[in-house]
C-alpha atoms as a PDB file:
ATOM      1  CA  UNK A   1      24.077  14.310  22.895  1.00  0.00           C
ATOM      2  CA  UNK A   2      22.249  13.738  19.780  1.00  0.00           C
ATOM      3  CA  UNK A   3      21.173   9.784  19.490  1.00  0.00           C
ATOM      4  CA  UNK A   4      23.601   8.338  16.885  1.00  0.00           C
ATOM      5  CA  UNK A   5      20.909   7.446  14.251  1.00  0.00           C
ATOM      6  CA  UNK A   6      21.822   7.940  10.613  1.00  0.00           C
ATOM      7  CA  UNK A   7      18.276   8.772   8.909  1.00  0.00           C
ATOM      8  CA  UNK A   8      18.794   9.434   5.189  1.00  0.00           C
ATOM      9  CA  UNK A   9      15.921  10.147   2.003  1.00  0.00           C
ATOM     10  CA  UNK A  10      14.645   6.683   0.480  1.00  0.00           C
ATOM     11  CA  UNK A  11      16.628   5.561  -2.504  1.00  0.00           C
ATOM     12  CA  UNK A  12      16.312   2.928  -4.477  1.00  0.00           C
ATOM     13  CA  UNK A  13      20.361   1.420  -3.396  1.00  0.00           C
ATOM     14  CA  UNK A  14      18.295   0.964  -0.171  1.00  0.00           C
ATOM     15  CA  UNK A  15      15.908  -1.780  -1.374  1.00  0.00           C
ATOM     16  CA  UNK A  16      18.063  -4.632  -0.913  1.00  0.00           C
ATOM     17  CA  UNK A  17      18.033  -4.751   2.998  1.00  0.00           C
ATOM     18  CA  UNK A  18      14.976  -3.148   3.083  1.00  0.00           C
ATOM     19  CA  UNK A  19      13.468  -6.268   1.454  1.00  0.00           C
ATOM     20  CA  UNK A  20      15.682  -8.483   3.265  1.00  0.00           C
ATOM     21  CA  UNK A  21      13.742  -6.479   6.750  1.00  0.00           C
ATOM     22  CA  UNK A  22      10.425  -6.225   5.081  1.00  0.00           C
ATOM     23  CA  UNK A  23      10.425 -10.456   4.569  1.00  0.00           C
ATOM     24  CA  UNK A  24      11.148 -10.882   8.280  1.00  0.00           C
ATOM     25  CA  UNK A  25       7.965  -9.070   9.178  1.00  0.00           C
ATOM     26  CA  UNK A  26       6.080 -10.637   6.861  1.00  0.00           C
ATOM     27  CA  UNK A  27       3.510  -8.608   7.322  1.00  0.00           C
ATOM     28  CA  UNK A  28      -0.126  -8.147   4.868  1.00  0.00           C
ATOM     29  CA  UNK A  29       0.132  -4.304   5.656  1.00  0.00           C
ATOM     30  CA  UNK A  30       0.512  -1.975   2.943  1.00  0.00           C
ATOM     31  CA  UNK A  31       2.859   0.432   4.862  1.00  0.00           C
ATOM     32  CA  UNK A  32       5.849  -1.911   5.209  1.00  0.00           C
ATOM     33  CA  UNK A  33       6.973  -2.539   1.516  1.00  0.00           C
ATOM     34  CA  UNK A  34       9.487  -0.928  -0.421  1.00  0.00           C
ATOM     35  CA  UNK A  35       7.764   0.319  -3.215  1.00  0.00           C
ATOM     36  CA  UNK A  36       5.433   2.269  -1.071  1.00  0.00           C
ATOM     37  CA  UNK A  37       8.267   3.376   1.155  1.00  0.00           C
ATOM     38  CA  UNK A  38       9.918   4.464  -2.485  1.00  0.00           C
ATOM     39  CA  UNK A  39       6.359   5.990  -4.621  1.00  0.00           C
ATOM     40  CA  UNK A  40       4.679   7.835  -2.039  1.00  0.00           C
ATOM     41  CA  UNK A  41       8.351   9.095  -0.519  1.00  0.00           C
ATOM     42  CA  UNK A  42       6.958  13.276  -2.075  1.00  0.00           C
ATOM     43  CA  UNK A  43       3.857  13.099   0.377  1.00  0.00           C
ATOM     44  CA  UNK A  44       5.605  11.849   3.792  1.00  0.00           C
ATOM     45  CA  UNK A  45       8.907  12.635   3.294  1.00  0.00           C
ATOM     46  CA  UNK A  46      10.223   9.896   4.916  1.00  0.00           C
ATOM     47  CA  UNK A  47      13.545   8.857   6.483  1.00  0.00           C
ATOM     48  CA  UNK A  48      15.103   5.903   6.667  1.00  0.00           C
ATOM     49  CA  UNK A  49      17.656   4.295   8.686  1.00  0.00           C
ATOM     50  CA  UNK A  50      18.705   0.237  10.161  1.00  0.00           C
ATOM     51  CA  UNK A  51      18.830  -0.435  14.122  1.00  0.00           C
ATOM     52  CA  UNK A  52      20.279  -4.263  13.979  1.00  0.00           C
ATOM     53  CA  UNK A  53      17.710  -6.593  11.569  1.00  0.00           C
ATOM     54  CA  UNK A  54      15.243  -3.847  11.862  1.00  0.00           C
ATOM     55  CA  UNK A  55      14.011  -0.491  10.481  1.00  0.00           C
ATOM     56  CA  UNK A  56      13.364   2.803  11.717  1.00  0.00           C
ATOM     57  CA  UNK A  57      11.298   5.047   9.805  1.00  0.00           C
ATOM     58  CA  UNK A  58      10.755   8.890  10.253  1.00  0.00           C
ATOM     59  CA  UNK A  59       8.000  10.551   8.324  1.00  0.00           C
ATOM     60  CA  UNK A  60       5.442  13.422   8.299  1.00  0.00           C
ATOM     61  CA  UNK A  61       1.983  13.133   8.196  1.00  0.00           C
ATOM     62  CA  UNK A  62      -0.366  15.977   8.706  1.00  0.00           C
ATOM     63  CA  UNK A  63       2.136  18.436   8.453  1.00  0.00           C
ATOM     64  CA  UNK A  64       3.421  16.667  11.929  1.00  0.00           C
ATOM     65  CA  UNK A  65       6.358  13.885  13.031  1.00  0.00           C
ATOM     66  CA  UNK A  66       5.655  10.433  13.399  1.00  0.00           C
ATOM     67  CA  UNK A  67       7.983   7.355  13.200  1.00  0.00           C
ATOM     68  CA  UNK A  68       6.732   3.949  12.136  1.00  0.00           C
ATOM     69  CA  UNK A  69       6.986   0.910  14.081  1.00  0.00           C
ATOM     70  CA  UNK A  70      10.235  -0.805  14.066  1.00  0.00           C
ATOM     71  CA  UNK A  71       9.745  -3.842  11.760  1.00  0.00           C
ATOM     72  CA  UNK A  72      11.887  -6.693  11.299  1.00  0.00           C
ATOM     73  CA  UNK A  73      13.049  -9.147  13.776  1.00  0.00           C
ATOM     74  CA  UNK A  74      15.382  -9.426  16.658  1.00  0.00           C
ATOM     75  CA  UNK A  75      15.320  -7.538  19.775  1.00  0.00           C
ATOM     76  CA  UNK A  76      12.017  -4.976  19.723  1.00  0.00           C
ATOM     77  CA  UNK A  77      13.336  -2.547  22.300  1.00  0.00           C
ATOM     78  CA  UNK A  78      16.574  -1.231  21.550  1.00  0.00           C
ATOM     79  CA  UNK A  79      14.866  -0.137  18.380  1.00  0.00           C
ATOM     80  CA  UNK A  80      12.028   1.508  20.626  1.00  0.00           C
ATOM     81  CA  UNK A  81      14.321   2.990  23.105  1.00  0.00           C
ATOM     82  CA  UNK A  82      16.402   4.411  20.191  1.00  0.00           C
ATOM     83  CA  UNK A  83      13.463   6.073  18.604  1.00  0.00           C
ATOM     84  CA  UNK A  84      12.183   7.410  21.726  1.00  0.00           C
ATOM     85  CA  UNK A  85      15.221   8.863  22.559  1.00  0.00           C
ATOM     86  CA  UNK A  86      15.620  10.669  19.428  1.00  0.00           C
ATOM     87  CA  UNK A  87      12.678  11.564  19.639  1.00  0.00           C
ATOM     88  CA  UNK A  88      13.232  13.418  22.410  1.00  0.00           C
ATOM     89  CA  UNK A  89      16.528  15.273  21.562  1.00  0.00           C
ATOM     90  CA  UNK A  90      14.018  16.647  18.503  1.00  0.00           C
ATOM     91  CA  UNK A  91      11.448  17.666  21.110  1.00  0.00           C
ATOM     92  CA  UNK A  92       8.684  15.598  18.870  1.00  0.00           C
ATOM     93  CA  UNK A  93       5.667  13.943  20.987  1.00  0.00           C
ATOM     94  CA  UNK A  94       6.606   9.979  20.579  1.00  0.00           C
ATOM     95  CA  UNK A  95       3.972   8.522  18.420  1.00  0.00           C
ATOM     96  CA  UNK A  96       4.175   5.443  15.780  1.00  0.00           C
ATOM     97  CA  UNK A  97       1.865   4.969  12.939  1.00  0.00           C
ATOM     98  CA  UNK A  98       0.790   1.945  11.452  1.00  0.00           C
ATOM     99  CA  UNK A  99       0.594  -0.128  14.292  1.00  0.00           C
ATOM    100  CA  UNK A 100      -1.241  -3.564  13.020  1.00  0.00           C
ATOM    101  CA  UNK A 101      -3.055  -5.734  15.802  1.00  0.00           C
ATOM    102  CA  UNK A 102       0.091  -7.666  15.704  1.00  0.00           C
ATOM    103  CA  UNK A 103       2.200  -4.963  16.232  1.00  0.00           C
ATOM    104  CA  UNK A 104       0.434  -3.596  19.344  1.00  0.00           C
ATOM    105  CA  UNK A 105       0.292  -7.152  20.931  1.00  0.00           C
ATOM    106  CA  UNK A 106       3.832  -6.660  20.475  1.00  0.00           C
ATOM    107  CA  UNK A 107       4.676  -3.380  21.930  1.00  0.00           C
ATOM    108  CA  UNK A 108       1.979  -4.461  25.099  1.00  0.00           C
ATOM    109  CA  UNK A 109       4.408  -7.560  25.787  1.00  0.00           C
ATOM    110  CA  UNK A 110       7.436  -4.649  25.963  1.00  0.00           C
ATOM    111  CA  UNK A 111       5.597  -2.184  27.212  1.00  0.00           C
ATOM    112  CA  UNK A 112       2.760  -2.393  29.463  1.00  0.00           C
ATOM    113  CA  UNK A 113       0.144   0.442  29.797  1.00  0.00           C
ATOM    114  CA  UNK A 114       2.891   2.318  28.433  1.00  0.00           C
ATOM    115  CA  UNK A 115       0.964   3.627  24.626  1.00  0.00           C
ATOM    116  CA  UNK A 116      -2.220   4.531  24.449  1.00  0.00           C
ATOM    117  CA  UNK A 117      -3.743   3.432  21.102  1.00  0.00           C
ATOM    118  CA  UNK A 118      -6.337   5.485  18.487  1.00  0.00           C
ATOM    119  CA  UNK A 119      -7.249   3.595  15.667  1.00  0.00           C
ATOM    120  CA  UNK A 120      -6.817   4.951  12.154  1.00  0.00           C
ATOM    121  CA  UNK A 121      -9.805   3.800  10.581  1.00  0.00           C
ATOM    122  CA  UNK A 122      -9.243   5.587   6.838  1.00  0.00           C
ATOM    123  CA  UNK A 123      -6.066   3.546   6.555  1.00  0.00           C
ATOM    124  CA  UNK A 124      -7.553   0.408   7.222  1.00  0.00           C
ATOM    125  CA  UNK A 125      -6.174  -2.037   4.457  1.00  0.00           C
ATOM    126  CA  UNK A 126      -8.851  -4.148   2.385  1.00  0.00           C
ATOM    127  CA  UNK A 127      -7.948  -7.223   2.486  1.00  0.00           C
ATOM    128  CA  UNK A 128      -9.453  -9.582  -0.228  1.00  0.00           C
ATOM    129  CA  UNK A 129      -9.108 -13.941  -1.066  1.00  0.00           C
ATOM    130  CA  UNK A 130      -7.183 -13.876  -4.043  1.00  0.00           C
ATOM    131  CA  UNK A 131      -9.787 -16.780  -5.096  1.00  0.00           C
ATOM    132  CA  UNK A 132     -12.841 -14.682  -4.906  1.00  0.00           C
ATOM    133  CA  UNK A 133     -11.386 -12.146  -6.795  1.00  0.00           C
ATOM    134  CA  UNK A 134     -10.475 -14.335  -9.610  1.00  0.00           C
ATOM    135  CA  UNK A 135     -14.338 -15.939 -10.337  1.00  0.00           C
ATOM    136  CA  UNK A 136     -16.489 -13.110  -8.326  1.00  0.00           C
ATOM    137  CA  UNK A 137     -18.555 -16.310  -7.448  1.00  0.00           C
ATOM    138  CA  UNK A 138     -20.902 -16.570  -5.201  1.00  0.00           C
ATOM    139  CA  UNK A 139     -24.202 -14.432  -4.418  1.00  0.00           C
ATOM    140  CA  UNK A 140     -22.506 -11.223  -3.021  1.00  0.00           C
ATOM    141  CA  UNK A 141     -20.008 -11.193  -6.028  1.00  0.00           C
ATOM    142  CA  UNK A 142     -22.545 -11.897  -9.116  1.00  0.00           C
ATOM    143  CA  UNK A 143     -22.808  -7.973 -10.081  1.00  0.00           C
ATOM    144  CA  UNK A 144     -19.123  -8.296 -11.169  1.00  0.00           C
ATOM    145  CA  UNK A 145     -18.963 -11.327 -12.543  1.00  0.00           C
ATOM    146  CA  UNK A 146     -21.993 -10.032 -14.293  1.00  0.00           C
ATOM    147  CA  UNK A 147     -20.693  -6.994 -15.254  1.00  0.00           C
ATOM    148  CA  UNK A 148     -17.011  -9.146 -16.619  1.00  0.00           C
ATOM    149  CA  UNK A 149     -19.677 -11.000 -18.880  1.00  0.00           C
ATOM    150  CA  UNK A 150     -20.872  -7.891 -20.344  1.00  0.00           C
ATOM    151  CA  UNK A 151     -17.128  -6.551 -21.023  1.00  0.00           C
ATOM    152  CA  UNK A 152     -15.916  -9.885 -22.190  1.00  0.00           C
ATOM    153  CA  UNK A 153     -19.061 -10.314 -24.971  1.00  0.00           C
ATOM    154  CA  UNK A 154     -19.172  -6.398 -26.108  1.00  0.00           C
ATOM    155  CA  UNK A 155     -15.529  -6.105 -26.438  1.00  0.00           C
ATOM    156  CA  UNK A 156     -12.134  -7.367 -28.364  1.00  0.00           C
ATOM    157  CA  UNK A 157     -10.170  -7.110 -25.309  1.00  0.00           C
ATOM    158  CA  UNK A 158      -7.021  -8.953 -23.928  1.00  0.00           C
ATOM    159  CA  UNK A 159      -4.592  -8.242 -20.553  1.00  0.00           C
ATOM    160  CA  UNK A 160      -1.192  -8.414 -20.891  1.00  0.00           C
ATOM    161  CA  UNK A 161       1.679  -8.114 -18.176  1.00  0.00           C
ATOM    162  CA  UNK A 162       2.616  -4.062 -17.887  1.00  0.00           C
ATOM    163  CA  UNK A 163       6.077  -4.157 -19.607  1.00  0.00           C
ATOM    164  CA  UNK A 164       8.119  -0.597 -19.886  1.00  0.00           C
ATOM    165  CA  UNK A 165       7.069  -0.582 -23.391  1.00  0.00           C
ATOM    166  CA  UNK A 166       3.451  -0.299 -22.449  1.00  0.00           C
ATOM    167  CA  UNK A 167       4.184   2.742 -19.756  1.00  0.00           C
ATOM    168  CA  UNK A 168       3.950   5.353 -22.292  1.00  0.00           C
ATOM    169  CA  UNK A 169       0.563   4.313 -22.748  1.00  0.00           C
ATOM    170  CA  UNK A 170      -0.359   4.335 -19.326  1.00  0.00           C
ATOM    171  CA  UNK A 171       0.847   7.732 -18.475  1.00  0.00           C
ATOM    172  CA  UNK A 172      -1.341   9.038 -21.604  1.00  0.00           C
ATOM    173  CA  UNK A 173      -4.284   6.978 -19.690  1.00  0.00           C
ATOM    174  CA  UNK A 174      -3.044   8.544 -16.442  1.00  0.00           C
ATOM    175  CA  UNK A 175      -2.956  12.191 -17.031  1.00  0.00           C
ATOM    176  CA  UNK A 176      -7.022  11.878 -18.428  1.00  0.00           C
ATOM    177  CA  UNK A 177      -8.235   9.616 -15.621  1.00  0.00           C
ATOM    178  CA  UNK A 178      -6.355  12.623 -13.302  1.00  0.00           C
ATOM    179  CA  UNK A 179      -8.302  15.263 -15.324  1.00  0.00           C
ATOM    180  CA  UNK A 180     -11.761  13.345 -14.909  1.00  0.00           C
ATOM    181  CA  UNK A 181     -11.349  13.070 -11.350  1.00  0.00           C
ATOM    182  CA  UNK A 182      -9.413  15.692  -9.773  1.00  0.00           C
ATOM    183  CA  UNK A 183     -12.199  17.480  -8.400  1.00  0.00           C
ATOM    184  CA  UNK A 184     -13.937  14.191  -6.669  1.00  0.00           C
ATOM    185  CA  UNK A 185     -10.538  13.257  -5.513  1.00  0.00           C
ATOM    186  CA  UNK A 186      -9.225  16.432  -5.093  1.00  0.00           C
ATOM    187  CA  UNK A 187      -5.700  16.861  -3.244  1.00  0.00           C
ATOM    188  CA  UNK A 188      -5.402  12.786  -3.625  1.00  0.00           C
ATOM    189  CA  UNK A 189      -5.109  12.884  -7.426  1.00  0.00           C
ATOM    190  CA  UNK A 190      -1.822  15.030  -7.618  1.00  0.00           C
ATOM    191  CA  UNK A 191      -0.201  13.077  -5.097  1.00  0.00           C
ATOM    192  CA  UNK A 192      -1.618   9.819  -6.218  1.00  0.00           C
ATOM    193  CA  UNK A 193      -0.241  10.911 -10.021  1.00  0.00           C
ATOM    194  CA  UNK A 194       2.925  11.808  -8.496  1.00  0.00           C
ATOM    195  CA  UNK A 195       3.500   8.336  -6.800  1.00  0.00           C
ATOM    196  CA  UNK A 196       2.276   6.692 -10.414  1.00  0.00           C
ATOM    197  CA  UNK A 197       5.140   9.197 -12.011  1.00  0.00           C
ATOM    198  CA  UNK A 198       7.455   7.500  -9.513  1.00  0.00           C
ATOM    199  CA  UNK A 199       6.521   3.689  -9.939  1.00  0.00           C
ATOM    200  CA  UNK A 200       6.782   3.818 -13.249  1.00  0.00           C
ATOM    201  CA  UNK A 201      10.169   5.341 -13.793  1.00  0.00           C
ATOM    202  CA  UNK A 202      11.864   2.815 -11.352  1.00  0.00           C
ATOM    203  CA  UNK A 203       9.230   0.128 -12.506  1.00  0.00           C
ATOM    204  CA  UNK A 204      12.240  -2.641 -12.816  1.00  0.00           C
ATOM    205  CA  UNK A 205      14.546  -1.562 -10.229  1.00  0.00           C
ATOM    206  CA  UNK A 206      11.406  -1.635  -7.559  1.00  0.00           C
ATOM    207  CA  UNK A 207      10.441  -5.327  -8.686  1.00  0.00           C
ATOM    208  CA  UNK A 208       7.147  -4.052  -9.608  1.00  0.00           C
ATOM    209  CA  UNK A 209       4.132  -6.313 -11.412  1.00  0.00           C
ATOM    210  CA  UNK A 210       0.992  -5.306 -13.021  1.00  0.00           C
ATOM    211  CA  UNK A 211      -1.175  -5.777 -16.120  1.00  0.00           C
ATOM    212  CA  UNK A 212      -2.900  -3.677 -18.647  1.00  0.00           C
ATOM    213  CA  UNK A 213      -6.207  -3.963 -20.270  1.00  0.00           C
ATOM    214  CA  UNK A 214      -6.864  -2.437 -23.848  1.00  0.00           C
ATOM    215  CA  UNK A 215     -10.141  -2.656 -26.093  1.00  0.00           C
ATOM    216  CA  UNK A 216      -9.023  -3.299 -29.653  1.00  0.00           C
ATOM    217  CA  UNK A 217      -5.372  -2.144 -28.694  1.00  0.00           C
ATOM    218  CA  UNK A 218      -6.272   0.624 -26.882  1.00  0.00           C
ATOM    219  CA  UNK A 219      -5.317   1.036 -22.751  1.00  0.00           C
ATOM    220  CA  UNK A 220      -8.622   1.044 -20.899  1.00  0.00           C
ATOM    221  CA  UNK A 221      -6.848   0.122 -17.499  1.00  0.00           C
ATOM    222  CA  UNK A 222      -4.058  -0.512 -16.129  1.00  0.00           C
ATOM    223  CA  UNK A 223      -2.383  -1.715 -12.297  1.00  0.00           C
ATOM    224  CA  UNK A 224       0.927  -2.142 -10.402  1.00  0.00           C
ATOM    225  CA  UNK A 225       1.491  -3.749  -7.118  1.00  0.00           C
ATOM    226  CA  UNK A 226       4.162  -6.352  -5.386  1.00  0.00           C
ATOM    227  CA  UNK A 227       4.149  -8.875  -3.333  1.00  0.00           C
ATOM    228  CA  UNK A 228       4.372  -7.691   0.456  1.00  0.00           C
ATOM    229  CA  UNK A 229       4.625 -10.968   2.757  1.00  0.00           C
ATOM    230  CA  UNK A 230       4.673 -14.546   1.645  1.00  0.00           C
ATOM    231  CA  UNK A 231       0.684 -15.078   0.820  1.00  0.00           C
ATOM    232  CA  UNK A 232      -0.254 -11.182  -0.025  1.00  0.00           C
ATOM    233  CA  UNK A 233       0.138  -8.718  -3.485  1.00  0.00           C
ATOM    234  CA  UNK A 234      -0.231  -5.408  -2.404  1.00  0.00           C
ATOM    235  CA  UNK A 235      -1.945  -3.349  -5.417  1.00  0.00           C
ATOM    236  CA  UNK A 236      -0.656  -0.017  -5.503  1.00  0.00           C
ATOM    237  CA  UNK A 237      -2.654   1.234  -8.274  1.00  0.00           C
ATOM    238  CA  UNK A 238      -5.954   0.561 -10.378  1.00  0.00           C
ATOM    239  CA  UNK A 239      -6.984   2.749 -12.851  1.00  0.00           C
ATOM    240  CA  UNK A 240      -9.649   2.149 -15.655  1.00  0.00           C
ATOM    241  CA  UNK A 241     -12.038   3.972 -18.001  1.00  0.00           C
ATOM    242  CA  UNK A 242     -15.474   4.484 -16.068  1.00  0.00           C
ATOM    243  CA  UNK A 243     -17.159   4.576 -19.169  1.00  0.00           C
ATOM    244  CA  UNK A 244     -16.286   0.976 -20.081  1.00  0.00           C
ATOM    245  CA  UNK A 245     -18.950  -1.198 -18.199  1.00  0.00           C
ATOM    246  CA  UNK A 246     -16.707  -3.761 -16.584  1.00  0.00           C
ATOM    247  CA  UNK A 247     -13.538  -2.265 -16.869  1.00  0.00           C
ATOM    248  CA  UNK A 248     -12.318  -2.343 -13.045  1.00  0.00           C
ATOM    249  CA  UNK A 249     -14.063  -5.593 -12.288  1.00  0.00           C
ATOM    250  CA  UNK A 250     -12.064  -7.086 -15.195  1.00  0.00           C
ATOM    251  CA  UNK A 251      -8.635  -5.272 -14.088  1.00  0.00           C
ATOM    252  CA  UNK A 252      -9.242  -6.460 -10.396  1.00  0.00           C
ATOM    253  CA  UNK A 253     -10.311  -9.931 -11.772  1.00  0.00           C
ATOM    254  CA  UNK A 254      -7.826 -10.428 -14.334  1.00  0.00           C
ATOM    255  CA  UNK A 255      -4.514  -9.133 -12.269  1.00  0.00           C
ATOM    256  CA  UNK A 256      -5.504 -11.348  -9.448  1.00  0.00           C
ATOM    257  CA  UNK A 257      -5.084 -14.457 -12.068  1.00  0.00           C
ATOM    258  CA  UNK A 258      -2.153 -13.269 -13.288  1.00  0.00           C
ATOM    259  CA  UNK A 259      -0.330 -13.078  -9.768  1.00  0.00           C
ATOM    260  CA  UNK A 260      -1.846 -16.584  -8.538  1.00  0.00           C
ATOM    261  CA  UNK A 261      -0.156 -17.952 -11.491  1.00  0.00           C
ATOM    262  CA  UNK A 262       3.217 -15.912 -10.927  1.00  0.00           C
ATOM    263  CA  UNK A 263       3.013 -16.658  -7.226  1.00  0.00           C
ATOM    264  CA  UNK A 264       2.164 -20.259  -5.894  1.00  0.00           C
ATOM    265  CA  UNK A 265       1.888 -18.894  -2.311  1.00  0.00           C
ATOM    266  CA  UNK A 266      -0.734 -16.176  -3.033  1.00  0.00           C
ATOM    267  CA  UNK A 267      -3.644 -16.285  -1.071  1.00  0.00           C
ATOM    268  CA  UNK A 268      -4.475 -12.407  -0.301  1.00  0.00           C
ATOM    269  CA  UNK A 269      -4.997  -9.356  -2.351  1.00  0.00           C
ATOM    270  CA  UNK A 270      -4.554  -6.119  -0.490  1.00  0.00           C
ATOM    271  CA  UNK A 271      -6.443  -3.262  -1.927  1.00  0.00           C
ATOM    272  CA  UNK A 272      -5.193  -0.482   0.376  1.00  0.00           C
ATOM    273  CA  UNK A 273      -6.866   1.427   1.856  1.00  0.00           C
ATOM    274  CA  UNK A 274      -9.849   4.117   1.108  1.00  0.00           C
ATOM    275  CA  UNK A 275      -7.681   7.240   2.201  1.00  0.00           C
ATOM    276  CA  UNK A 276     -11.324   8.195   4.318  1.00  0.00           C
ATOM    277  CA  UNK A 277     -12.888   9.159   0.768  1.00  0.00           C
ATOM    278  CA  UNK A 278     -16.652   7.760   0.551  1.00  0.00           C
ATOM    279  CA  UNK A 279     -16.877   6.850  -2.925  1.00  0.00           C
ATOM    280  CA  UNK A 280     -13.303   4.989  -2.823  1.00  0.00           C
ATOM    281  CA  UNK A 281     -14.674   3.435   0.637  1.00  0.00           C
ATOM    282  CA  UNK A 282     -18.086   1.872  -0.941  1.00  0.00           C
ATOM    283  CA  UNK A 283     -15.643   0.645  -3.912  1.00  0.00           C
ATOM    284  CA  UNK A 284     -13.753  -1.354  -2.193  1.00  0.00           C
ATOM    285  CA  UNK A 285     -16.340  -2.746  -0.005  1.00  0.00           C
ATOM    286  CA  UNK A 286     -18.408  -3.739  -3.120  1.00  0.00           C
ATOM    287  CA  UNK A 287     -15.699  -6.351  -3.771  1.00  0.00           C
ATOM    288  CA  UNK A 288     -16.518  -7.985  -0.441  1.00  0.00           C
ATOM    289  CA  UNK A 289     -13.816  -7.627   1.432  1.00  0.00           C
ATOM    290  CA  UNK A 290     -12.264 -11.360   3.779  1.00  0.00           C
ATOM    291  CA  UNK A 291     -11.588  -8.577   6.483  1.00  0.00           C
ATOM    292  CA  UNK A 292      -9.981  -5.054   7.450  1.00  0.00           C
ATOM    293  CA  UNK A 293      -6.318  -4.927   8.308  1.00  0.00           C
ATOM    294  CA  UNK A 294      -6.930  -2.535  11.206  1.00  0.00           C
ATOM    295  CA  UNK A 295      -4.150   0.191  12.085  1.00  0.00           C
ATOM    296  CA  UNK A 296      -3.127   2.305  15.072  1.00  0.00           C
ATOM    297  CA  UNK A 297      -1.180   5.143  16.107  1.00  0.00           C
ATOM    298  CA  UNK A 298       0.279   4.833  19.126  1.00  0.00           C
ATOM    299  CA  UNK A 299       1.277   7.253  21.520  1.00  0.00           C
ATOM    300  CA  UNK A 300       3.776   7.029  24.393  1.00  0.00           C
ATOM    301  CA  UNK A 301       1.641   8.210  27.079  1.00  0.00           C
ATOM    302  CA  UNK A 302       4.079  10.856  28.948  1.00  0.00           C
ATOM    303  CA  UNK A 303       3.233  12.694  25.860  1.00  0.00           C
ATOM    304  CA  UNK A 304      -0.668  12.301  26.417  1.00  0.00           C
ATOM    305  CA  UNK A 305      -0.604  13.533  29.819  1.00  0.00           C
ATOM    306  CA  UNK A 306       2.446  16.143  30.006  1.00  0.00           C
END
């Protein structure tokens, strides 16, 4: 008999106990929130679907199946032994993707020797203090906060909160930062532009923040994230005119005041991750990184050895 799971596309009626799931974890990663789940849904095609207080998640990724861990709270392995078991009615090898640290000490305690781990080192999360990010002081910061200096004194700029008036804009800023970059990026940019599409026509309904920067009026930059556990912001996107010295410094900088402002508890800024592209990977370590939210895929080791 088929296992008596009701998987269905994301939408955005789902977001309410997908939240209420998503707090329980509380987790820094990038893969639990909703607005991911919702923005990126074109690329992975994932399912959805609740097991008690937690959620199961069915996606693709490489062309192949793969579920996500279980997160939530409660009991860890009736969701488990669901998946699995569905997993076999489909005939799919039993693997789970974004396994934090956390979440493998967690499936060990369940399930001894049972996975065998391989870690996913391109979708390692960068994982910033919010504190840093808003003065770049110190030694290993003082490029940006020297190149913030230079923007601030050569240019009539301000950064205001990214309203849906201000989207319009964006899009405009989008499509020619897609054009400029599509072959360095390549495949990423029209799924990346896609998932920007996405956030910006639910941009309410998903809870979404950001801020835009413009030069005399005009959009130079602009970025969305949320709020994924208690002390992180999760920034989705950051876009910005390379030709403007100090543009992404001063979008990175000036979005990280904003949300310490909005949000008392904030502590982290999660940058995502550098999708295994070089260029993106020396960004993001040039803003010093507190650490690297490692993740794992973890395989159910019947299926490694049949």
């Amino acid at each position: 008999m088929t296992p008596e799971l009701c998987f269905k596309p994301v939408t955005l009626c789902d977001k309410r106990w997908v939240d209420e799931i998503v707090l329980a974890e509380n987790s820094p990663s990038a893969d639990f929130n909703f607005g991911n789940i919702y923005i990126w849904d074109k690329r992975y095609r994932q399912l959805i679907c609740r097991c008690g207080d937690r959620m199961l998640t069915k996606l693709r990724y490489a062309g192949k199946p793969f579920f996500v861990f279980p997160i939530g709270s409660g009991p860890l392995r009736p969701a488990v032994e669901t998946l699995r078991a569905f997993a076999a009615f489909k005939g799919y090898p039993f693997c789970l993707r974004g396994i934090t640290e956390k979440n493998r000490a967690e499936l060990e305690a369940e399930y001894p020797g049972r996975f065998v781990y391989e870690e996913d080192t391109d979708n390692a999360d960068y994982i910033y203090l919010a504190e840093k990010l808003s003065t770049y002081a110190g030694k290993s910061l003082h490029g940006k906060k020297n190149h913030c200096n230079r923007f601030e004194a050569e240019n009539d700029w301000d950064f205001v909160p990214l309203t849906r008036e201000l989207i319009p804009g964006c899009l405009d800023m989008l499509d020619l930062w897609s054009e400029e970059n599509a072959e360095r990026l390549d495949k990423s940019v029209s799924f990346e532009h896609d998932a920007v599409v996405r956030a910006f026509a639910a941009y309410e309904r998903l809870s979404l923040e950001g801020g835009v920067l413009r030069v005399g009026g005009k959009i130079v930059g602009f970025t969305v994230g949320e709020m994924t556990s208690r002390d992180t912001f999760d920034v989705h996107f950051e876009k910005a005119e390379g030709s403007i010295n100090g543009a992404y410094p001063m979008v990175c900088r000036e979005l990280t005041r904003m949300m310490m402002a909005r949000h008392p508890s904030l502590v982290y800024m999660n940058r995502e991750d550098d999708m295994g592209l070089e260029p993106l990977r020396r960004s993001k370590l040039s803003y010093k990184p507190e650490y690297l939210l490692k993740k794992y895929t973890a395989r159910w080791i019947d299926d490694e050895t049949a």
